[in-house]
N, C-alpha and C. Protein backbone atom coordinates (compact mmCIF):
# COMPACT_ATOMS: atom_id res chain seq x y z
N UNK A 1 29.23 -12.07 8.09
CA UNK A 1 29.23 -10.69 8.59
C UNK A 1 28.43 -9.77 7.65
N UNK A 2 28.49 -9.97 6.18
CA UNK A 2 27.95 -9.14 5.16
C UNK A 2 26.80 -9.40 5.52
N UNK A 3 25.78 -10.73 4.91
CA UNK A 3 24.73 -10.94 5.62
C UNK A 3 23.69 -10.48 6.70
N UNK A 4 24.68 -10.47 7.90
CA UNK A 4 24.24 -9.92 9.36
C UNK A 4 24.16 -8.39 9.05
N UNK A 5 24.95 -7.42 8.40
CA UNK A 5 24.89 -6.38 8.07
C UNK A 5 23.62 -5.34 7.13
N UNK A 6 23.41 -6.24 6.12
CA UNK A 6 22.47 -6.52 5.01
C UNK A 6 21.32 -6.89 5.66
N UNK A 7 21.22 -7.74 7.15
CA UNK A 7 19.95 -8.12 7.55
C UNK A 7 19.32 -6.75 8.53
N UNK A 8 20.18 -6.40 9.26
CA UNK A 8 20.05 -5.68 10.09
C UNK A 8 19.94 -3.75 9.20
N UNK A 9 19.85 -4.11 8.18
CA UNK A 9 19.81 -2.44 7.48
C UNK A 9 18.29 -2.89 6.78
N UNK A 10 18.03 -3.76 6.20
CA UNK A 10 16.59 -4.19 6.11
C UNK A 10 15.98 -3.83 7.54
N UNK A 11 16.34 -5.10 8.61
CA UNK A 11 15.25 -4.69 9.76
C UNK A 11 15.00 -3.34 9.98
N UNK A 12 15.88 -2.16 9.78
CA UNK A 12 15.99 -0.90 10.65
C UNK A 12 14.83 -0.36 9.60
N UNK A 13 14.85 -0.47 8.25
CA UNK A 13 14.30 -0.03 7.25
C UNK A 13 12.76 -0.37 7.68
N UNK A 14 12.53 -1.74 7.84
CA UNK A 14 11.07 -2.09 7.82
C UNK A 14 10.26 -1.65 9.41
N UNK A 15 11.07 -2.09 10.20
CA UNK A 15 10.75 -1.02 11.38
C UNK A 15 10.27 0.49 11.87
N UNK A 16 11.40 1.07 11.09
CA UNK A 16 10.96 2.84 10.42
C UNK A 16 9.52 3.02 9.93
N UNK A 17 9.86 2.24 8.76
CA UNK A 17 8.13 2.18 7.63
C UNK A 17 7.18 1.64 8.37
N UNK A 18 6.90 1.04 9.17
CA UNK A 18 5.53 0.24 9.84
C UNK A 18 5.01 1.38 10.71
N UNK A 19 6.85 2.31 11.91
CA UNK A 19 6.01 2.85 12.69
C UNK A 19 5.50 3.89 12.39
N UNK A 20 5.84 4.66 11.36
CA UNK A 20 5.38 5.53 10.30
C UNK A 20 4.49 5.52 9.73
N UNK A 21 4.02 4.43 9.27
CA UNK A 21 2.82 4.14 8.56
C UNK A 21 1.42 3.98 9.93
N UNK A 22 1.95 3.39 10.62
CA UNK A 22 1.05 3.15 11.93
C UNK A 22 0.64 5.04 12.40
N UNK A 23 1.95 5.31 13.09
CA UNK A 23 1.74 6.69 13.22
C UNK A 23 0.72 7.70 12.83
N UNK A 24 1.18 7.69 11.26
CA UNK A 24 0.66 9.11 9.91
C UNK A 24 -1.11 8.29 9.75
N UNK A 25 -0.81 7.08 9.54
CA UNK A 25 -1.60 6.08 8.80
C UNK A 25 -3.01 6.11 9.65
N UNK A 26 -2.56 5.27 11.04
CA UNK A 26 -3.83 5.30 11.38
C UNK A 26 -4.05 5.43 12.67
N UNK A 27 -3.94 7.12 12.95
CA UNK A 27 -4.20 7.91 13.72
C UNK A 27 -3.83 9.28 12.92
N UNK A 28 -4.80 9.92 13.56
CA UNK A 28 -5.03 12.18 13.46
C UNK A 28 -3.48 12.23 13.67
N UNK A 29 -2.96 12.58 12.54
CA UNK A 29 -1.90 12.75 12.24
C UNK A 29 -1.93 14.44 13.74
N UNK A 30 -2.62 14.83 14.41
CA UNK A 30 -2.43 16.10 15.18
C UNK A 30 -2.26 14.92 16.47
N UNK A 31 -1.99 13.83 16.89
CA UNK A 31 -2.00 13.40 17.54
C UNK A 31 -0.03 12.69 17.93
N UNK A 32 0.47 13.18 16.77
CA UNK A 32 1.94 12.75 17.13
C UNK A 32 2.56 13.42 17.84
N UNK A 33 3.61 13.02 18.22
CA UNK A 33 4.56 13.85 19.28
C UNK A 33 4.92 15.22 18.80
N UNK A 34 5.62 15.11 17.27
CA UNK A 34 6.19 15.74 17.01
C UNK A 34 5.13 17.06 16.37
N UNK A 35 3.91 16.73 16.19
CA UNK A 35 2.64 17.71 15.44
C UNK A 35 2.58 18.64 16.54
N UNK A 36 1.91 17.67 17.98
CA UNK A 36 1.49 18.25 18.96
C UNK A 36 2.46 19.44 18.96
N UNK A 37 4.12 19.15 19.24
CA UNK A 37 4.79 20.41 19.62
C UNK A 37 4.55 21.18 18.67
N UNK A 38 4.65 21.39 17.26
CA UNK A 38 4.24 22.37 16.72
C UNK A 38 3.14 23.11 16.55
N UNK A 39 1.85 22.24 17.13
CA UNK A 39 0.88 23.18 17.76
C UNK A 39 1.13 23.60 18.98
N UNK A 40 2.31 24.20 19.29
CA UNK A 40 1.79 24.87 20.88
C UNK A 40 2.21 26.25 20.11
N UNK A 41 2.94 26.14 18.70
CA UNK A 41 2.86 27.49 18.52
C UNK A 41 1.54 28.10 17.28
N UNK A 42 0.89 29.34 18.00
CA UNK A 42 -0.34 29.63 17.10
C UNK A 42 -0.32 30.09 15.97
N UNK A 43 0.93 30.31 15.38
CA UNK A 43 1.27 30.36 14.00
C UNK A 43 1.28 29.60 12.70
N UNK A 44 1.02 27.53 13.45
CA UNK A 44 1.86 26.87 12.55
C UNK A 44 -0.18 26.17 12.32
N UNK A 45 -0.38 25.86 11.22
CA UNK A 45 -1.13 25.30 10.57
C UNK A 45 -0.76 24.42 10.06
N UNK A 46 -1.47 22.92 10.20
CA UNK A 46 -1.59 21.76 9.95
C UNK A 46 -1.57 21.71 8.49
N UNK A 47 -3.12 22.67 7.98
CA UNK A 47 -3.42 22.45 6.46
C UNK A 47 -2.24 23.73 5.68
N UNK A 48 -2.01 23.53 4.71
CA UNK A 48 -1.53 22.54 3.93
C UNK A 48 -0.54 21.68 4.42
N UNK A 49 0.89 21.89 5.24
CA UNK A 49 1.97 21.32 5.94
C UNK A 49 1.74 19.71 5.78
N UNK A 50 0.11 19.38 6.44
CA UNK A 50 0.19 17.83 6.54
C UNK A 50 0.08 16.88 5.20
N UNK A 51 0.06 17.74 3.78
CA UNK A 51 0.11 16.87 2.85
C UNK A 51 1.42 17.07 2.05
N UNK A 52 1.87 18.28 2.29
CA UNK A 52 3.26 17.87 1.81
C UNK A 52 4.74 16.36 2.85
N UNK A 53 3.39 16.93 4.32
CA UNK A 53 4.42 15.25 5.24
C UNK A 53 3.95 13.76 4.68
N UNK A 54 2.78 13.98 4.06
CA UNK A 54 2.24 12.73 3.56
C UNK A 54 2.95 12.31 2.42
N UNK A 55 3.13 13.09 1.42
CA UNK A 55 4.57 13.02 0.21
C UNK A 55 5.15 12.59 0.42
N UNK A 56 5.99 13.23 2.11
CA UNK A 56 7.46 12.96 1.87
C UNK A 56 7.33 11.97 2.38
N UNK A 57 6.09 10.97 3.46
CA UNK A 57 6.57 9.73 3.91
C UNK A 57 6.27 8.44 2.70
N UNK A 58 5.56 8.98 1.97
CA UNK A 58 5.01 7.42 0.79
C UNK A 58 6.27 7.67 0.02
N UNK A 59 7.46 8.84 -0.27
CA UNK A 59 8.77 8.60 -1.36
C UNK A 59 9.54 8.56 -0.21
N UNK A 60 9.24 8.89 0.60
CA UNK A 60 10.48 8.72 1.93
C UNK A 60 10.81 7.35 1.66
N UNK A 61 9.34 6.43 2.16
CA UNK A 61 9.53 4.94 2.81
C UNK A 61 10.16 3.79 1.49
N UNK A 62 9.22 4.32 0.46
CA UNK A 62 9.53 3.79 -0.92
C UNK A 62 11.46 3.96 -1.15
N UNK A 63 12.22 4.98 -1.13
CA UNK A 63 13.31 5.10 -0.79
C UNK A 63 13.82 4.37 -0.17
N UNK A 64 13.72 3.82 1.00
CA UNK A 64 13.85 3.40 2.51
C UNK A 64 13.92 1.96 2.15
N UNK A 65 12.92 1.32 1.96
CA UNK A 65 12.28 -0.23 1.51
C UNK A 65 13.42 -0.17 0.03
N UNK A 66 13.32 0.16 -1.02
CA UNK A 66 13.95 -0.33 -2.36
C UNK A 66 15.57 0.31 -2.41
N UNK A 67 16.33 0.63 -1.27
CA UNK A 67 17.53 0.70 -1.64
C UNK A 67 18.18 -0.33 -1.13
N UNK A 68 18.01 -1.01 -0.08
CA UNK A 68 18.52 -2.32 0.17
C UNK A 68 18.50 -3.45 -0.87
N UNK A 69 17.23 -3.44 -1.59
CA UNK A 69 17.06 -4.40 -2.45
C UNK A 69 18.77 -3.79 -3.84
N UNK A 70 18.13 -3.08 -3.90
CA UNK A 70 19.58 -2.30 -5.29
C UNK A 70 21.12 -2.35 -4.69
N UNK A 71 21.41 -2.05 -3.04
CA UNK A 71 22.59 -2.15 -3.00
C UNK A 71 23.20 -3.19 -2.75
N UNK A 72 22.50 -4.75 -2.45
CA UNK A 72 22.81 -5.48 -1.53
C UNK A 72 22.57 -6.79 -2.69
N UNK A 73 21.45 -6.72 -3.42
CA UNK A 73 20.81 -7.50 -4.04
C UNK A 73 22.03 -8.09 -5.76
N UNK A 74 22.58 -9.09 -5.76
CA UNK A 74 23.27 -9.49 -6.72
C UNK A 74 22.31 -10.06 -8.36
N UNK A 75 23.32 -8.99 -9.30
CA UNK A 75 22.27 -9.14 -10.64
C UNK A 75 23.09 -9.93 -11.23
N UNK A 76 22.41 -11.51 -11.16
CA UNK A 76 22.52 -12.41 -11.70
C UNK A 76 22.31 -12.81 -13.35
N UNK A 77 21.17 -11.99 -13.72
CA UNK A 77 20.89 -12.69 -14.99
C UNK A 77 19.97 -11.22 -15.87
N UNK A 78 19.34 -11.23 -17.17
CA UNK A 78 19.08 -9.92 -17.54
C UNK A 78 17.91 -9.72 -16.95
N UNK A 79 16.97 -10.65 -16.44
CA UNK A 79 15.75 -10.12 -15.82
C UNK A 79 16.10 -9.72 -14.15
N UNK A 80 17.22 -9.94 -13.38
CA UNK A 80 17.69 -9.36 -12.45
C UNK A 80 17.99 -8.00 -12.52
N UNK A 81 18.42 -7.83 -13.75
CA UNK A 81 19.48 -6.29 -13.94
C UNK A 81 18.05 -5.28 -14.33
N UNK A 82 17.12 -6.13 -15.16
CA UNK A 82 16.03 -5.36 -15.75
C UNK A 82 15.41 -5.09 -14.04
N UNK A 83 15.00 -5.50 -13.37
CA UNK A 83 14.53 -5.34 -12.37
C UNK A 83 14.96 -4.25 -11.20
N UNK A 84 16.54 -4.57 -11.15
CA UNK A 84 17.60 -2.88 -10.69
C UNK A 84 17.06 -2.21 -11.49
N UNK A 85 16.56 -1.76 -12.53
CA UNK A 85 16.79 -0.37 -13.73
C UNK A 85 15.15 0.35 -13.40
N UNK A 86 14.61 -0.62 -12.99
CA UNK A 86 12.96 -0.40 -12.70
C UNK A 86 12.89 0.31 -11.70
N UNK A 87 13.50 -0.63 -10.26
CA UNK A 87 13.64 0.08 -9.15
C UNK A 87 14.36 0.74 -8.79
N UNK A 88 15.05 1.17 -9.75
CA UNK A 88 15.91 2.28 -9.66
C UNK A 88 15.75 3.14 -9.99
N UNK A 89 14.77 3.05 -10.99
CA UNK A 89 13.95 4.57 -11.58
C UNK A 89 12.20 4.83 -10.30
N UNK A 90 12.41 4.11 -9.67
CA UNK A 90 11.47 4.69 -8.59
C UNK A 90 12.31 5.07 -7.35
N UNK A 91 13.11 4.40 -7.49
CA UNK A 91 14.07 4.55 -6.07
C UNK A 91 14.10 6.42 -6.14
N UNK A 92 14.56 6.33 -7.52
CA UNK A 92 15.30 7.90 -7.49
C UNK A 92 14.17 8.84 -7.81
N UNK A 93 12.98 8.81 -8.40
CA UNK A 93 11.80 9.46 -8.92
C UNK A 93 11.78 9.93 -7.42
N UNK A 94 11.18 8.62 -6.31
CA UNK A 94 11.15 9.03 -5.12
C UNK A 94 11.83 9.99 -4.24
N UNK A 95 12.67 10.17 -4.36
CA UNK A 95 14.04 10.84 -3.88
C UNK A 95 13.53 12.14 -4.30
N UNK A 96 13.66 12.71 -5.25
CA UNK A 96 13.90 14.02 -6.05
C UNK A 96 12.22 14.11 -5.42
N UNK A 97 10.66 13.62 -5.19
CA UNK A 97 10.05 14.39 -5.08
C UNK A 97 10.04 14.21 -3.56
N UNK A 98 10.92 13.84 -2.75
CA UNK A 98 10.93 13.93 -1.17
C UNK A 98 11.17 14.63 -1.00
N UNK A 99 13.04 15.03 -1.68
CA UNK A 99 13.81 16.12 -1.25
C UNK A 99 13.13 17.65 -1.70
N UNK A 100 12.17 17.47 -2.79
CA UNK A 100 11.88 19.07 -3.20
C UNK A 100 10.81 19.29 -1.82
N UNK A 101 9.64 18.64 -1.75
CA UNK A 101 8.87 18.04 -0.44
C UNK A 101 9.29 19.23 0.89
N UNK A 102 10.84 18.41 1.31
CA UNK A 102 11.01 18.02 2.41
C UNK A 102 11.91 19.59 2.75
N UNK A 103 12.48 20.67 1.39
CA UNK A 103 12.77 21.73 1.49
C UNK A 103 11.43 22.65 2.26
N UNK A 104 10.23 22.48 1.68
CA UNK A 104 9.00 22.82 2.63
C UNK A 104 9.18 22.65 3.22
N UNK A 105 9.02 21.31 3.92
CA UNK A 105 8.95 20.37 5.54
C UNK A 105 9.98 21.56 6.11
N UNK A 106 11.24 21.67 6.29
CA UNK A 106 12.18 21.90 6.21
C UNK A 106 12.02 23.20 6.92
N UNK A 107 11.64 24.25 6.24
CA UNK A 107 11.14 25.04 6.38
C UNK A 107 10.46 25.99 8.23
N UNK A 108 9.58 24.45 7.92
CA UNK A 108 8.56 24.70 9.17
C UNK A 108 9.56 23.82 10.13
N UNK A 109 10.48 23.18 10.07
CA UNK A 109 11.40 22.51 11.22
C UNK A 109 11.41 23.15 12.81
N UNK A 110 10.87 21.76 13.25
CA UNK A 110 10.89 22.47 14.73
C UNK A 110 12.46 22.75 15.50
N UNK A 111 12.63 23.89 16.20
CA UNK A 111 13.54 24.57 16.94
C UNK A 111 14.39 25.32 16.22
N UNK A 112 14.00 26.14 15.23
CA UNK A 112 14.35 27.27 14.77
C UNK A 112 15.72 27.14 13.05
N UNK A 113 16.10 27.92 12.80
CA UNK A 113 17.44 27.65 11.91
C UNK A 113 18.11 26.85 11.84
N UNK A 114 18.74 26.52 12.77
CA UNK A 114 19.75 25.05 13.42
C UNK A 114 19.28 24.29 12.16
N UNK A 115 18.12 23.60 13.29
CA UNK A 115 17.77 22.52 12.40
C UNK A 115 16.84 22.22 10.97
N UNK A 116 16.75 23.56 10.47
CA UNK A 116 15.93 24.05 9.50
C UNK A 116 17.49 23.50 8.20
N UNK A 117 18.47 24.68 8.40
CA UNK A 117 19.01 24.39 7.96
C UNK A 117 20.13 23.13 7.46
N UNK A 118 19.83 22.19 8.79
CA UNK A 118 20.58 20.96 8.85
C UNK A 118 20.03 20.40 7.97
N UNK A 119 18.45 20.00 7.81
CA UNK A 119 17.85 19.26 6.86
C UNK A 119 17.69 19.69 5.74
N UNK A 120 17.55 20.56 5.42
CA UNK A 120 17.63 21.67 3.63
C UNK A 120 19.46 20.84 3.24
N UNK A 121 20.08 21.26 4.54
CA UNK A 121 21.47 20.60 3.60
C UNK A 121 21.61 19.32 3.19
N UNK A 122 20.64 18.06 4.45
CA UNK A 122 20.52 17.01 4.03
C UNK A 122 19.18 17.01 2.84
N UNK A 123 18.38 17.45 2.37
CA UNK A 123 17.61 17.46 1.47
C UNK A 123 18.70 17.71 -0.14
N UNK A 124 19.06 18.25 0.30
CA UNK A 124 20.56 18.89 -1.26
C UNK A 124 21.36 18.04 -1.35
N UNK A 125 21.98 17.39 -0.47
CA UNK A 125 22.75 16.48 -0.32
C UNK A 125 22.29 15.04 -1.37
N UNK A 126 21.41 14.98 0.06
CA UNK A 126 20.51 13.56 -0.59
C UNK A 126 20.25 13.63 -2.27
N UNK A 127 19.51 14.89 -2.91
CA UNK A 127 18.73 14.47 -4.10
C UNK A 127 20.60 14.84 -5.19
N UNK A 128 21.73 15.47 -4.80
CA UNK A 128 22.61 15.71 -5.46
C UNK A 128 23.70 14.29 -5.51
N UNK A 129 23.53 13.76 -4.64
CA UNK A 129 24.28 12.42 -4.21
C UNK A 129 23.59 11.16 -5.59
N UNK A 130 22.07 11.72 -5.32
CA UNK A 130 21.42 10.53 -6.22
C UNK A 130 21.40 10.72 -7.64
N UNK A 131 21.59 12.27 -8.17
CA UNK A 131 21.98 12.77 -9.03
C UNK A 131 23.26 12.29 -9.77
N UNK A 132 24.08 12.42 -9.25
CA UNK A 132 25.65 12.04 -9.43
C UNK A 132 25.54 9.78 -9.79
N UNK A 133 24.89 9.43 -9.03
CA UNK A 133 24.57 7.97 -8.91
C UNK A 133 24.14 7.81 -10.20
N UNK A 134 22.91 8.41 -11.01
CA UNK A 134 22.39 8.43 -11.85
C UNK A 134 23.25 8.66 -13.13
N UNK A 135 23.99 9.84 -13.11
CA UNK A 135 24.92 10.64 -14.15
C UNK A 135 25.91 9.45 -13.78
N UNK A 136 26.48 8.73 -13.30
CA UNK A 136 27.97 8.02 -13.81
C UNK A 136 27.10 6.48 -14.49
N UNK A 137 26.10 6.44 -13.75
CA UNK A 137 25.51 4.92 -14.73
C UNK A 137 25.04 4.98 -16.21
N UNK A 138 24.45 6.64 -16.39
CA UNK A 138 24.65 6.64 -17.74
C UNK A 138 25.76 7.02 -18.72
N UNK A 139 27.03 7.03 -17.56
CA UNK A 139 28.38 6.98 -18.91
C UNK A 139 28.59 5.23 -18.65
N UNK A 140 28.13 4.80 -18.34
CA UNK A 140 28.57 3.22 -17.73
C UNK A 140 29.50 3.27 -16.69
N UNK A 141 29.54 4.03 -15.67
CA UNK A 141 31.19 3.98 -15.22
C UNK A 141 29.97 3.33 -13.54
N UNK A 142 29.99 1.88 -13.57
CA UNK A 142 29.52 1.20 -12.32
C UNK A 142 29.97 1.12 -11.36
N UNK A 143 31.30 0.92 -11.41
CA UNK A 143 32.20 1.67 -9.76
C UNK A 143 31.70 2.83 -9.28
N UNK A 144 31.39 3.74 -10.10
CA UNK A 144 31.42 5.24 -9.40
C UNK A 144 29.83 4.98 -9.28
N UNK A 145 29.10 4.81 -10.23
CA UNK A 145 27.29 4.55 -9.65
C UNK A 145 27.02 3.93 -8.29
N UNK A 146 28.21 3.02 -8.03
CA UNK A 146 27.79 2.21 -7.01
C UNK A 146 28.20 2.95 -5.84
N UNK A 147 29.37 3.48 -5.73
CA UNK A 147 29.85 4.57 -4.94
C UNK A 147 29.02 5.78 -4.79
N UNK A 148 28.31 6.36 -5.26
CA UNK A 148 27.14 7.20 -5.08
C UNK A 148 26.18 6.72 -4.84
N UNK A 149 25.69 5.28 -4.69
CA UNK A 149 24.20 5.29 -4.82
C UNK A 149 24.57 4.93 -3.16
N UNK A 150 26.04 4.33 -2.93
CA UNK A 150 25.69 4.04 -1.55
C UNK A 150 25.69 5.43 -0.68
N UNK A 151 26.44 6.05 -1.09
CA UNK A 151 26.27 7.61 -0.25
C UNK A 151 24.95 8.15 -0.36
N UNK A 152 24.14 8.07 -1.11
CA UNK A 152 22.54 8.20 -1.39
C UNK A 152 22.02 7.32 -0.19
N UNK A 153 22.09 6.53 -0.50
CA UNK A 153 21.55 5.07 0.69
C UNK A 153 21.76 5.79 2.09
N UNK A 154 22.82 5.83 2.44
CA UNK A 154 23.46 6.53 3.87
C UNK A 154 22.73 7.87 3.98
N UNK A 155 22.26 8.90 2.79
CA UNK A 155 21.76 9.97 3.54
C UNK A 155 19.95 9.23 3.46
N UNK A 156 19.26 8.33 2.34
CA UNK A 156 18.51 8.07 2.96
C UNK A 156 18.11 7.31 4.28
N UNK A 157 19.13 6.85 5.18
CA UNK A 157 19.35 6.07 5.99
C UNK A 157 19.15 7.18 7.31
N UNK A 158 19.27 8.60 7.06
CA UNK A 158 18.92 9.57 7.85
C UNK A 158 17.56 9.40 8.71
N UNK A 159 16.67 8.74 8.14
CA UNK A 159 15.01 8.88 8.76
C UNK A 159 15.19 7.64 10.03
N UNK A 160 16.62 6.56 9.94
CA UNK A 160 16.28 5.93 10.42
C UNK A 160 17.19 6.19 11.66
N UNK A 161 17.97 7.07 11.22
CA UNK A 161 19.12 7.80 12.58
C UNK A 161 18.03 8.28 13.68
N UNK A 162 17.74 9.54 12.86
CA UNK A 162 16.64 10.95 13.27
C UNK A 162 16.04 9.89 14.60
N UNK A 163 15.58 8.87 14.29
CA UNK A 163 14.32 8.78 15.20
C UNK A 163 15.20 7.47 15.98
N UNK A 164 16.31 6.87 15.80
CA UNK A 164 17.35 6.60 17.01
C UNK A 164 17.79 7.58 18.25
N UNK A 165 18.30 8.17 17.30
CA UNK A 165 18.73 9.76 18.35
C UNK A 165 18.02 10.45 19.05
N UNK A 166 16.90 10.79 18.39
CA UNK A 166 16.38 12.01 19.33
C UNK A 166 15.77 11.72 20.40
N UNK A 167 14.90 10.41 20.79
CA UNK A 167 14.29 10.19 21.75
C UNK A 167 15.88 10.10 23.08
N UNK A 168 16.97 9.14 22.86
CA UNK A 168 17.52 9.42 23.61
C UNK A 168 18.31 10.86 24.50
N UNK A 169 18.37 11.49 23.34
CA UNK A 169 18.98 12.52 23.07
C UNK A 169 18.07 13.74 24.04
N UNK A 170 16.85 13.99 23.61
CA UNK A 170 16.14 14.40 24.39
C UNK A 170 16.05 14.26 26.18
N UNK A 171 16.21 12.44 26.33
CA UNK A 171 16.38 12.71 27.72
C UNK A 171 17.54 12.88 28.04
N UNK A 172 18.58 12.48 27.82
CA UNK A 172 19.70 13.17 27.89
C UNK A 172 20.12 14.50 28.26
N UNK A 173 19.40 15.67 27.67
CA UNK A 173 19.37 17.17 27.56
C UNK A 173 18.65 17.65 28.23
N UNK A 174 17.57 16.56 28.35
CA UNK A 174 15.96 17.01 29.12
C UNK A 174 15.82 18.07 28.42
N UNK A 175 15.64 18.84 26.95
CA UNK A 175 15.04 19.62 26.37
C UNK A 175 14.91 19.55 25.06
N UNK A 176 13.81 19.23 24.36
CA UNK A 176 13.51 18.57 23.22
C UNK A 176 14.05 19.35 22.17
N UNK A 177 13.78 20.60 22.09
CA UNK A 177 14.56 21.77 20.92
C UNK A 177 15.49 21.43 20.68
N UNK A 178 16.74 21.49 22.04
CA UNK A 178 18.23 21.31 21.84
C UNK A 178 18.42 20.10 20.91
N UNK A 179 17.52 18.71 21.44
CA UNK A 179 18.21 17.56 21.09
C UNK A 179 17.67 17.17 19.21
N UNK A 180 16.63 17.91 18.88
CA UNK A 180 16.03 18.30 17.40
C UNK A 180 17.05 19.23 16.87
N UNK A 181 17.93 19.94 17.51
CA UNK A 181 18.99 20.60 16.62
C UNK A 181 20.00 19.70 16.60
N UNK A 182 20.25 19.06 17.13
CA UNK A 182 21.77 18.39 17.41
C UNK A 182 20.95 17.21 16.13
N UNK A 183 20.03 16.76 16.69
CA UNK A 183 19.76 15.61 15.99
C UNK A 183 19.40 16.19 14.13
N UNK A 184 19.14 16.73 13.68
CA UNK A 184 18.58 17.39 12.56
C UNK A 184 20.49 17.31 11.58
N UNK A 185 21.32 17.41 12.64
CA UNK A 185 22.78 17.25 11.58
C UNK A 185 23.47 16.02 12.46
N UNK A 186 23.35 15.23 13.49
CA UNK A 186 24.03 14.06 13.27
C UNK A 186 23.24 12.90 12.95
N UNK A 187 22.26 12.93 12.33
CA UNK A 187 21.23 11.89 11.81
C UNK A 187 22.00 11.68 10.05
N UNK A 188 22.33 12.70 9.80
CA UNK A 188 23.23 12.23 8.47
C UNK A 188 24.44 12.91 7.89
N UNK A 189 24.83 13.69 9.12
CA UNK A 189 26.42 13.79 8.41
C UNK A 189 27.40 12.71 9.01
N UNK A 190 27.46 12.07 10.42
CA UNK A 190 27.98 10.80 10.39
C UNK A 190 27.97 9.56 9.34
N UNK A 191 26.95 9.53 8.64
CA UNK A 191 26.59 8.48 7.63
C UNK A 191 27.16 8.99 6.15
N UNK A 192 27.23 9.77 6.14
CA UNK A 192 28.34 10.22 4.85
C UNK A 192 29.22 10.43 5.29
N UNK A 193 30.21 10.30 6.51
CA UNK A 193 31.47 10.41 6.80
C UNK A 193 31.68 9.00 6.56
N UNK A 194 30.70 7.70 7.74
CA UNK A 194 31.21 6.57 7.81
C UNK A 194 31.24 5.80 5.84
N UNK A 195 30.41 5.79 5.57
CA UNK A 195 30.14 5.59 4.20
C UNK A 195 31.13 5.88 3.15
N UNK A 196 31.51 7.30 3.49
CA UNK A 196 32.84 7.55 2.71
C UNK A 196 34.08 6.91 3.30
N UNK A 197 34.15 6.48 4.69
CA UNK A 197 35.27 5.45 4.63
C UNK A 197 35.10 4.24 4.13
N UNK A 198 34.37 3.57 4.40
CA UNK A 198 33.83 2.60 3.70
C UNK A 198 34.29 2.47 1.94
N UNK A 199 34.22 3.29 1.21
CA UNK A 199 34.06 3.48 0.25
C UNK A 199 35.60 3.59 -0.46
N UNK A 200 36.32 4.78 0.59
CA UNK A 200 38.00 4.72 0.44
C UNK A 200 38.35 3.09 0.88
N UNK A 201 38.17 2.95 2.07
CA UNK A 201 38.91 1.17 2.54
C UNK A 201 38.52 0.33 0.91
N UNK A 202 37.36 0.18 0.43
CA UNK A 202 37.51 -0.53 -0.54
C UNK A 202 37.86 -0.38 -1.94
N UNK A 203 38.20 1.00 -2.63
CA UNK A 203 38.85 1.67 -3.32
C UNK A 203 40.06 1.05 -3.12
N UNK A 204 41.20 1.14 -1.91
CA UNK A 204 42.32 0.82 -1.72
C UNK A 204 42.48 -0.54 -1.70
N UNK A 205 41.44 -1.11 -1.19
CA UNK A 205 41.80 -2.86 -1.16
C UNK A 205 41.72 -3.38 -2.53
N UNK A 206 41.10 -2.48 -4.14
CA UNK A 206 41.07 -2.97 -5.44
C UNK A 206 41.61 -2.68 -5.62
N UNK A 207 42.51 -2.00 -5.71
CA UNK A 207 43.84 -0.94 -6.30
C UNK A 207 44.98 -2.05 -6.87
């Protein structure tokens, strides 16, 4: 079951990153779904906007790709553990320059406050979660690192909600705004709810 779990949070991960990379990568980034709508309004400019999205997707994906390896991955021996400490200092480098990034991004969020503000909270969230992950591994206290880094994991696990949800969501509503607000806060406050049970159930089962 762990396995199947562990396999299937990789697939979602490498899936995300390809179509992303395909997407941004190689095609006029004015050619995505989500660009196009923000050109229908004559206010929003591409330049600069499209290189702070380029940021956030190379520490996004980097995030995305190397937390499975850290949460899942068993440190067997000292060149295992040396290898967590490496990618763990990119894991999180990444993080902190997404989330400052992605407060811009954020910013310009399509369909107004809603979802402006949904993601600024998941941007705070995210880089304060990884913060806390960081601060208990350097008192040594590895229960609690591990317990934060997975709540880190779960809000980076947001990019891979976002783009579950909204396409359905959208037809669902038949109106893309609505389903970009709704989607902008259940893309990762479910995943720090489920995560934090997760986290109590196995707290109580060591006890």
């Amino acid at each position: 079951m762990q396995k199947t779990k562990t396999f299937l949070v990789f697939l979602c991960a490498i899936l995300i990153v390809l179509y992303t990379v395909i997407q941004y990568g190689f095609f006029d980034v004015k050619f995505a779904g989500l660009v196009q709508f923000k050109l229908q309004n004559p206010d929003f400019h591409v330049t600069p906007w499209v290189y702070f999205l380029y940021a956030h997707i190379v520490t996004g994906a980097l995030a995305l790709l190397i937390g499975p390896f850290q949460i899942f991955r068993k440190q067997r021996d000292v060149k295992s553990r040396n290898l967590h400490r490496r990618l763990g200092m990119v894991y999180v480098i990444s993080i902190f320059i997404s989330g400052i990034v992605n407060i811009y991004l954020s910013l310009y969020a399509t369909a107004g406050w809603v979802a402006q503000v949904g993601f600024i909270g998941l941007d705070l969230a995210w880089m304060m979660t990884t913060y806390m992950a960081v601060a208990k591994i350097m008192r040594q206290d590895i229960a609690a690192h591990r317990n934060w880094m997975l709540r880190s994991y779960a809000l980076t696990f947001a990019a891979v909600m976002l783009r579950i949800y909204l396409g359905p969501l959208s037809l669902a509503f038949g109106d893309f705004e609505l389903a970009y607000r709704v989607t902008a806060w259940l893309c990762w406050v479910p995943n720090l709810i489920i995560i934090e049970m997760v986290i109590r159930k196995r707290t109580l089962r060591n006890e």
